[in-house]
C-alpha atoms as a PDB file:
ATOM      1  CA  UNK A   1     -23.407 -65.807   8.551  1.00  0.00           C
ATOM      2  CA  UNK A   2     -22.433 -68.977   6.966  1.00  0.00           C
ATOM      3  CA  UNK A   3     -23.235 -67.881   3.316  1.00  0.00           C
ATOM      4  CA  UNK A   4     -21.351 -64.533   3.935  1.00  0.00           C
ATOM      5  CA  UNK A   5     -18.559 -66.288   4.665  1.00  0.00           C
ATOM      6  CA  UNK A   6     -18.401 -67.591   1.714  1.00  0.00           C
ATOM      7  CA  UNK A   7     -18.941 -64.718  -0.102  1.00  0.00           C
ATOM      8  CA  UNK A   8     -16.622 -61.385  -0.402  1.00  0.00           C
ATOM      9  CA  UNK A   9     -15.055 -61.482   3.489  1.00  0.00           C
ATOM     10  CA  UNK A  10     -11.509 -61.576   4.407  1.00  0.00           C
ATOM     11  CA  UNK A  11     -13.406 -63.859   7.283  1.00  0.00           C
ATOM     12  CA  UNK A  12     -12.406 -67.586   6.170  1.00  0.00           C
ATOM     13  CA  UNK A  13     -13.538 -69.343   9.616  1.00  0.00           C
ATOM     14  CA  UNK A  14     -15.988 -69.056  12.045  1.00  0.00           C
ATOM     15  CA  UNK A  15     -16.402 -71.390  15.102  1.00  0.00           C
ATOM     16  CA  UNK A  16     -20.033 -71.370  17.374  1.00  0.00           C
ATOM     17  CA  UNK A  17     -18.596 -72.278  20.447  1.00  0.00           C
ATOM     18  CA  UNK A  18     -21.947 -72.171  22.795  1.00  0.00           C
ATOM     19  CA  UNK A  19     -25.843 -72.587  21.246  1.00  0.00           C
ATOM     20  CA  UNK A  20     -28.937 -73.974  21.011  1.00  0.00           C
ATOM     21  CA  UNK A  21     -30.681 -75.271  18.259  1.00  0.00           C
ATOM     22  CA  UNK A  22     -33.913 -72.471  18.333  1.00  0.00           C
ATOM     23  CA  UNK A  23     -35.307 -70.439  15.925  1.00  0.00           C
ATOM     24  CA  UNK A  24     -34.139 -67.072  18.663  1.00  0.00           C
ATOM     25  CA  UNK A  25     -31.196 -67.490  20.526  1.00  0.00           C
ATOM     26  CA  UNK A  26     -28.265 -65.822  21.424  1.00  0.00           C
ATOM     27  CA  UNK A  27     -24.828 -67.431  20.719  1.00  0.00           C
ATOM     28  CA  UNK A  28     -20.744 -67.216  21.675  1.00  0.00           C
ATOM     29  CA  UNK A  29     -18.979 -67.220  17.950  1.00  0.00           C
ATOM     30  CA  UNK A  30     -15.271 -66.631  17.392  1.00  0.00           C
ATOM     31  CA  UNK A  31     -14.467 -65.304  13.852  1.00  0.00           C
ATOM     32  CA  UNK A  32     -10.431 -65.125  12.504  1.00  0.00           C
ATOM     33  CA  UNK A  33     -11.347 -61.313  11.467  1.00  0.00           C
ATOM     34  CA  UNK A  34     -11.042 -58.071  13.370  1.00  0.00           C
ATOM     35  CA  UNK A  35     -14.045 -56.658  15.269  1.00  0.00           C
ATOM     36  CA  UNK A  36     -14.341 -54.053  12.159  1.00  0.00           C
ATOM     37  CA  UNK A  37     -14.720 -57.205   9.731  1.00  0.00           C
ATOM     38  CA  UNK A  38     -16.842 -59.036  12.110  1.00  0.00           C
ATOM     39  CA  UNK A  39     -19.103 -56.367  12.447  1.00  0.00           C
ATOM     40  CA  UNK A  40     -19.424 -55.935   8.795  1.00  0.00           C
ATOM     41  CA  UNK A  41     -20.308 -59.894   8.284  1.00  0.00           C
ATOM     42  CA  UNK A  42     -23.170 -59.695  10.964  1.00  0.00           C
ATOM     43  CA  UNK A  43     -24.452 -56.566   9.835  1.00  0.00           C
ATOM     44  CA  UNK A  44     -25.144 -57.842   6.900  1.00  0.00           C
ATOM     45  CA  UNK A  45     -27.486 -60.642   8.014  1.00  0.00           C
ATOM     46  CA  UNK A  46     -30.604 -60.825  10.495  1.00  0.00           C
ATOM     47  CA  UNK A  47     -28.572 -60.561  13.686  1.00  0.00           C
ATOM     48  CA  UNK A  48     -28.135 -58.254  16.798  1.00  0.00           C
ATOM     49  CA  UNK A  49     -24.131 -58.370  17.926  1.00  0.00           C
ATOM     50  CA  UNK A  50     -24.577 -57.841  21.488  1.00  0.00           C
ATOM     51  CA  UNK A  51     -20.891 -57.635  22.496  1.00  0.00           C
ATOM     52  CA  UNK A  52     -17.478 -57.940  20.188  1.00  0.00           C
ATOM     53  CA  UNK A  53     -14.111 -58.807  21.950  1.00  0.00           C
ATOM     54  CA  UNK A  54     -11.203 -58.489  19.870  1.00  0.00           C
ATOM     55  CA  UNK A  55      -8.223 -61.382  20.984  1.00  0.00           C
ATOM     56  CA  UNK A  56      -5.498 -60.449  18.936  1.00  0.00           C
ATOM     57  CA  UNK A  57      -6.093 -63.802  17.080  1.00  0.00           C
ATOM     58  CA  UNK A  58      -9.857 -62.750  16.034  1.00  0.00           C
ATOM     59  CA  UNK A  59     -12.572 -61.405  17.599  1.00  0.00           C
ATOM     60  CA  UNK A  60     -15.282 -63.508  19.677  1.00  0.00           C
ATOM     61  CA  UNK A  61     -19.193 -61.805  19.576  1.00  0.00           C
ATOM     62  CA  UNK A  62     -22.579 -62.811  21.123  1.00  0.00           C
ATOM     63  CA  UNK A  63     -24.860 -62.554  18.737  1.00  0.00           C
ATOM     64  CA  UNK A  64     -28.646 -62.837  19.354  1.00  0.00           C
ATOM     65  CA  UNK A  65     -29.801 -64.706  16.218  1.00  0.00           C
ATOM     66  CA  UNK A  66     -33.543 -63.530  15.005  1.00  0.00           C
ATOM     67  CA  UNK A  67     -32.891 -67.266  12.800  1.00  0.00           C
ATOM     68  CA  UNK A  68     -30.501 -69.212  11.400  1.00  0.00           C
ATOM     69  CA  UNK A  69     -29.637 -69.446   7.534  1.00  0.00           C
ATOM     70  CA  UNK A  70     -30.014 -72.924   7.178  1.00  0.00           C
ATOM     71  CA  UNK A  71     -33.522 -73.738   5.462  1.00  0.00           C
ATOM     72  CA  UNK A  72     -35.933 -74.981   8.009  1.00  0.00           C
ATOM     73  CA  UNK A  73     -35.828 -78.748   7.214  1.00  0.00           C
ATOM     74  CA  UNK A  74     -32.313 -78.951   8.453  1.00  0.00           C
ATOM     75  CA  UNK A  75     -33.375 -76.837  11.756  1.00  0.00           C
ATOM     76  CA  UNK A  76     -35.585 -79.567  12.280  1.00  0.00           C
ATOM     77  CA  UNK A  77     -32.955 -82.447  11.791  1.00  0.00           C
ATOM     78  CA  UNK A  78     -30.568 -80.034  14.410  1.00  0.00           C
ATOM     79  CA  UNK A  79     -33.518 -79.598  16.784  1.00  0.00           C
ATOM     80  CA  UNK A  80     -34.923 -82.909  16.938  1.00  0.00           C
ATOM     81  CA  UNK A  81     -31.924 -85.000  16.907  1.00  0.00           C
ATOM     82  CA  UNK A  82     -31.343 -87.352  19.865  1.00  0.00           C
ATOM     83  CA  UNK A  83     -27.826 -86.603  20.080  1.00  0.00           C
ATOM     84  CA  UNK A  84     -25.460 -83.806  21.468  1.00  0.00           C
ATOM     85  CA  UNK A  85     -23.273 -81.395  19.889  1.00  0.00           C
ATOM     86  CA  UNK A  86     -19.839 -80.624  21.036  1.00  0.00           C
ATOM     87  CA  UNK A  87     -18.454 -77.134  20.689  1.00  0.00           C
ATOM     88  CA  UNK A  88     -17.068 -75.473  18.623  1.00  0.00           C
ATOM     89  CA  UNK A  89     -19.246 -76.076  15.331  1.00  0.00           C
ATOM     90  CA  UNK A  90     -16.967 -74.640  12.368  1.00  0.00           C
ATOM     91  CA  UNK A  91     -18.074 -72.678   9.350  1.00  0.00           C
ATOM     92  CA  UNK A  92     -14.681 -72.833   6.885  1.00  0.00           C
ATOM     93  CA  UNK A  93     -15.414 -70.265   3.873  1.00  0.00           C
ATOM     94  CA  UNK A  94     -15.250 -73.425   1.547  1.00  0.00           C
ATOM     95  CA  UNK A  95     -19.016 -73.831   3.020  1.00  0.00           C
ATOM     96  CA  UNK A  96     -18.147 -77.016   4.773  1.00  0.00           C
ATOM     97  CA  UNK A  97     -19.487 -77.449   7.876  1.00  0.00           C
ATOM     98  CA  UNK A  98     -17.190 -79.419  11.036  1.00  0.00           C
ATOM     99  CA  UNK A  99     -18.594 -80.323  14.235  1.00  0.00           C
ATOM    100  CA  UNK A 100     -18.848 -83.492  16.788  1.00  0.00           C
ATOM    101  CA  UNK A 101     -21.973 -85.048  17.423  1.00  0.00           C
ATOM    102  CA  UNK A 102     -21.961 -87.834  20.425  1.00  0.00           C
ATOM    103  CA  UNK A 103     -24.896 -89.792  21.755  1.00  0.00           C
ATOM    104  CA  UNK A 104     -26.590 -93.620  21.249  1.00  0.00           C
ATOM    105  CA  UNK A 105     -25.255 -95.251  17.873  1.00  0.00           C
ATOM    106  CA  UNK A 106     -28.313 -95.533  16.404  1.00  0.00           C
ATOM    107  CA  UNK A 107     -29.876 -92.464  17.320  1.00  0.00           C
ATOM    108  CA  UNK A 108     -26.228 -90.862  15.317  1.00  0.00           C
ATOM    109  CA  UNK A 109     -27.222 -92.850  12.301  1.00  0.00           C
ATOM    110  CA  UNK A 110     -30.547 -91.434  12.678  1.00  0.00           C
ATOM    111  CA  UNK A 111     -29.489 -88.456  12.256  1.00  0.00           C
ATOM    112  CA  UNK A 112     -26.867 -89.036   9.660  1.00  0.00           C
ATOM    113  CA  UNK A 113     -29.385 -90.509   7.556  1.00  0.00           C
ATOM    114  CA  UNK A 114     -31.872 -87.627   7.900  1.00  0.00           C
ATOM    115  CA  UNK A 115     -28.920 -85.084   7.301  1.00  0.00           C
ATOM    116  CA  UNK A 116     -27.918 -87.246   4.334  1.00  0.00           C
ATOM    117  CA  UNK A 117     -31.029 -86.745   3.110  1.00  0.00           C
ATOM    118  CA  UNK A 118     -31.055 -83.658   2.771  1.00  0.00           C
ATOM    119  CA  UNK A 119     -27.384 -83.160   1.393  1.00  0.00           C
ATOM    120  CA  UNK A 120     -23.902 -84.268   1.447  1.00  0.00           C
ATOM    121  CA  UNK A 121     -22.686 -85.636   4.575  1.00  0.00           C
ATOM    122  CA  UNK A 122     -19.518 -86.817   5.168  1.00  0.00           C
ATOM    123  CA  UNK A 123     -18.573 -88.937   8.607  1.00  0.00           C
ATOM    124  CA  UNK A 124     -14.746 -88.148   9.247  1.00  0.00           C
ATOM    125  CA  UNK A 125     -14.458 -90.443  11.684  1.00  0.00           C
ATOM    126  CA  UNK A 126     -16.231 -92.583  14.815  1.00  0.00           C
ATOM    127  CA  UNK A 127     -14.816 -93.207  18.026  1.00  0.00           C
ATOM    128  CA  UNK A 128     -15.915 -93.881  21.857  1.00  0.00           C
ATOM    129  CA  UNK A 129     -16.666 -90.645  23.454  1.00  0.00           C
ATOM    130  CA  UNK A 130     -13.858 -89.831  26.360  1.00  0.00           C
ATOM    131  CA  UNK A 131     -14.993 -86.939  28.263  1.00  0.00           C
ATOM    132  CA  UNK A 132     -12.188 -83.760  28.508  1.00  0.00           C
ATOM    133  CA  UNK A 133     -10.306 -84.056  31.960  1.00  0.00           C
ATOM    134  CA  UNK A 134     -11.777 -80.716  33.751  1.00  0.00           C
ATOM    135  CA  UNK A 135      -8.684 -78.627  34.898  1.00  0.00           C
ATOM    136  CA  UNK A 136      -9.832 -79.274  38.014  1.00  0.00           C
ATOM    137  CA  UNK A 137      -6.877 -82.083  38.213  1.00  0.00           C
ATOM    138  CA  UNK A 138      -4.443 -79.684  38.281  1.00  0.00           C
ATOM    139  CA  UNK A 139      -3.000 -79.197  42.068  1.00  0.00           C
ATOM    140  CA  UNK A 140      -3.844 -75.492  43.508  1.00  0.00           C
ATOM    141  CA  UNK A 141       0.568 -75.246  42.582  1.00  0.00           C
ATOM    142  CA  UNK A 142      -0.023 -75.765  39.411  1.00  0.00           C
ATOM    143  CA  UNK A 143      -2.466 -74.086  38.551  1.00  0.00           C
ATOM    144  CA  UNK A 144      -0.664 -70.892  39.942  1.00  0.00           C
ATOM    145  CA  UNK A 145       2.324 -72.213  38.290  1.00  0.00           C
ATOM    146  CA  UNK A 146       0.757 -71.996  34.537  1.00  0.00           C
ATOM    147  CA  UNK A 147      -0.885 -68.345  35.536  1.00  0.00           C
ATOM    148  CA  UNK A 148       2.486 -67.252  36.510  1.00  0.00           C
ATOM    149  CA  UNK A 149       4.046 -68.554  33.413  1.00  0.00           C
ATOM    150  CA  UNK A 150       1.191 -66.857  31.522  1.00  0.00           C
ATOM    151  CA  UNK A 151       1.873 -63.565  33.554  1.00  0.00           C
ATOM    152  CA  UNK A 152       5.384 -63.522  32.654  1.00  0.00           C
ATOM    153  CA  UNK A 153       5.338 -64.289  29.444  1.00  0.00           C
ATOM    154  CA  UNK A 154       6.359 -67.789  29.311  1.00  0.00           C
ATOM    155  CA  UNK A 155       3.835 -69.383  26.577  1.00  0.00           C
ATOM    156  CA  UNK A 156       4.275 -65.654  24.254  1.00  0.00           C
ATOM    157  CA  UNK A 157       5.683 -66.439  21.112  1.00  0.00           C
ATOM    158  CA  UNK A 158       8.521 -65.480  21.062  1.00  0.00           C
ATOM    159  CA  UNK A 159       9.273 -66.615  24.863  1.00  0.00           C
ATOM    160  CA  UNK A 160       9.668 -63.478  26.746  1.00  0.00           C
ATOM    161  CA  UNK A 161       9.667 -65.066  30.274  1.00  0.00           C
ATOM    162  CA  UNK A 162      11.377 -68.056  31.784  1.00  0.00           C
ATOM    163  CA  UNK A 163      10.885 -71.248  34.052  1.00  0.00           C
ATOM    164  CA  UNK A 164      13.886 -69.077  35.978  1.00  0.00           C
ATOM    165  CA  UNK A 165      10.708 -65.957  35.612  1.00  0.00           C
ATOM    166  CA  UNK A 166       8.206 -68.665  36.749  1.00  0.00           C
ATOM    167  CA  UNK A 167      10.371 -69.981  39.868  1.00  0.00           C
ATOM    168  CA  UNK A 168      10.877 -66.303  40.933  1.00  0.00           C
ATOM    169  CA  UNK A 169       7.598 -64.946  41.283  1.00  0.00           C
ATOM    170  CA  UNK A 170       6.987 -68.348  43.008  1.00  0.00           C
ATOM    171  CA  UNK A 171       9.405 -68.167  45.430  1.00  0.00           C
ATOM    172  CA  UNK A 172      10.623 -71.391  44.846  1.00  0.00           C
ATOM    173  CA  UNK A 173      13.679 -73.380  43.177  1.00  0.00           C
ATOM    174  CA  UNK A 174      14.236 -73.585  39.276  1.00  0.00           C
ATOM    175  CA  UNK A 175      13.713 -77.421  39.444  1.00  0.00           C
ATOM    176  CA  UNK A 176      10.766 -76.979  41.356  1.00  0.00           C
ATOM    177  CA  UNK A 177       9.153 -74.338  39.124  1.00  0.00           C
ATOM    178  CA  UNK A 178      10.026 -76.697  35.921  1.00  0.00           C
ATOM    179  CA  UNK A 179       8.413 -79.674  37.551  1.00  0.00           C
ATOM    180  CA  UNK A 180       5.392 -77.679  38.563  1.00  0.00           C
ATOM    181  CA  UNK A 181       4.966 -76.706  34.813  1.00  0.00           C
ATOM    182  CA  UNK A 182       5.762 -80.309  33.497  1.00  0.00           C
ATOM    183  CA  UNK A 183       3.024 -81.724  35.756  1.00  0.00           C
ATOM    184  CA  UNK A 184       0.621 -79.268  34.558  1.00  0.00           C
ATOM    185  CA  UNK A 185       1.398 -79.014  31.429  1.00  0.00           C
ATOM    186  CA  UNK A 186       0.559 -82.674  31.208  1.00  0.00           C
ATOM    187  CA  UNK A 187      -2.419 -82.763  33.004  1.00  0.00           C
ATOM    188  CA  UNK A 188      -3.745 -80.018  30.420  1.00  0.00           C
ATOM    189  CA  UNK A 189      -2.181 -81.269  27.371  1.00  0.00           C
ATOM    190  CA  UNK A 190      -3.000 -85.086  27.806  1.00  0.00           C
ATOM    191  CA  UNK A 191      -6.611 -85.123  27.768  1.00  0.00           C
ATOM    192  CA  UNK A 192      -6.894 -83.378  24.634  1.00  0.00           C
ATOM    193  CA  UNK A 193      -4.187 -84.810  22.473  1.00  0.00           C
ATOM    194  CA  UNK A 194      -5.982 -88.212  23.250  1.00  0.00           C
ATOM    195  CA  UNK A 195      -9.197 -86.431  21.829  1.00  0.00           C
END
């Protein structure tokens, strides 16, 4: 998949968003192409698409992979590294390859050195690992606050739906509708901008 992407595809990104590091396994990507495009990448390499989902933004598919196109020795770095890997791993059509490792420091320079090894790594940066806030903080209100704002078009771009929208549906004052939003919008936004 990776190598087609860099080839003659209007695809330019792919993200693996759930897999495991096995020569057969079936995996959650999200391409920035159309199902038609998609379907024309993964036909073209050892893989059975399972399902295709369009988004409007891209398409996501589960693919069962037969293998993966890396050569073997780096399969074996993946596989036997004592670390974890954070969704989503990104394939950019340049041929770089972005993802987040986490685990004991020196089992991550283990592993950077035995990637290294075996081609150019870069590090873009190290930091303490600060688990995602689950969105179960928000309140049972907000929640239902956010899926009403969703519903009525509130986060569409352009805005087709208000906090006025929001407050309606929720039977409950304008103020009180903002402040639900605020307050889960926070809780939501928070956690990953401190990422």
């Amino acid at each position: 998949m990776h190598d087609r992407l860099m080839t003659d595809t209007d695809i330019s990104r792919a993200e693996l968003l759930m897999w495991g590091p096995t020569a057969e396994v079936t995996t959650l990507c999200w391409y920035d192409g159309t199902e038609a495009e998609v379907q024309t990448v993964l036909d073209a390499i050892d893989a059975v698409t399972t399902t295709l989902v369009g988004d409007g933004d891209g398409t996501y598919a589960f693919v069962e992979q037969r293998e993966f196109e890396f050569p073997d020795p780096v399969m074996t770095v993946v596989a036997d590294a004592g670390v974890v890997f954070l969704p989503p791993v990104v394939f950019e059509a340049s041929g770089a390859v972005e993802f987040e490792a986490v685990g004991d420091p020196g089992a991550l320079s283990a592993f950077y050195d035995d990637l290294r090894a075996l081609g150019d790594v870069t590090i873009e940066r190290v930091r303490e690992f600060h688990r995602m806030r689950s969105n179960a903080r928000l309140t049972t209100r907000q929640r239902t606050a956010l899926e009403t704002a969703l519903s009525v078009g509130y986060y569409e771009v352009p805005r087709t739906g208000t906090v006025q929208d929001v407050a309606e549906e929720l039977g409950c004052a304008h103020s009180t509708a903002g402040e639900l939003l605020r307050r889960a919008e926070a809780a939501v936004v928070a956690p990953y901008a401190r990422r």
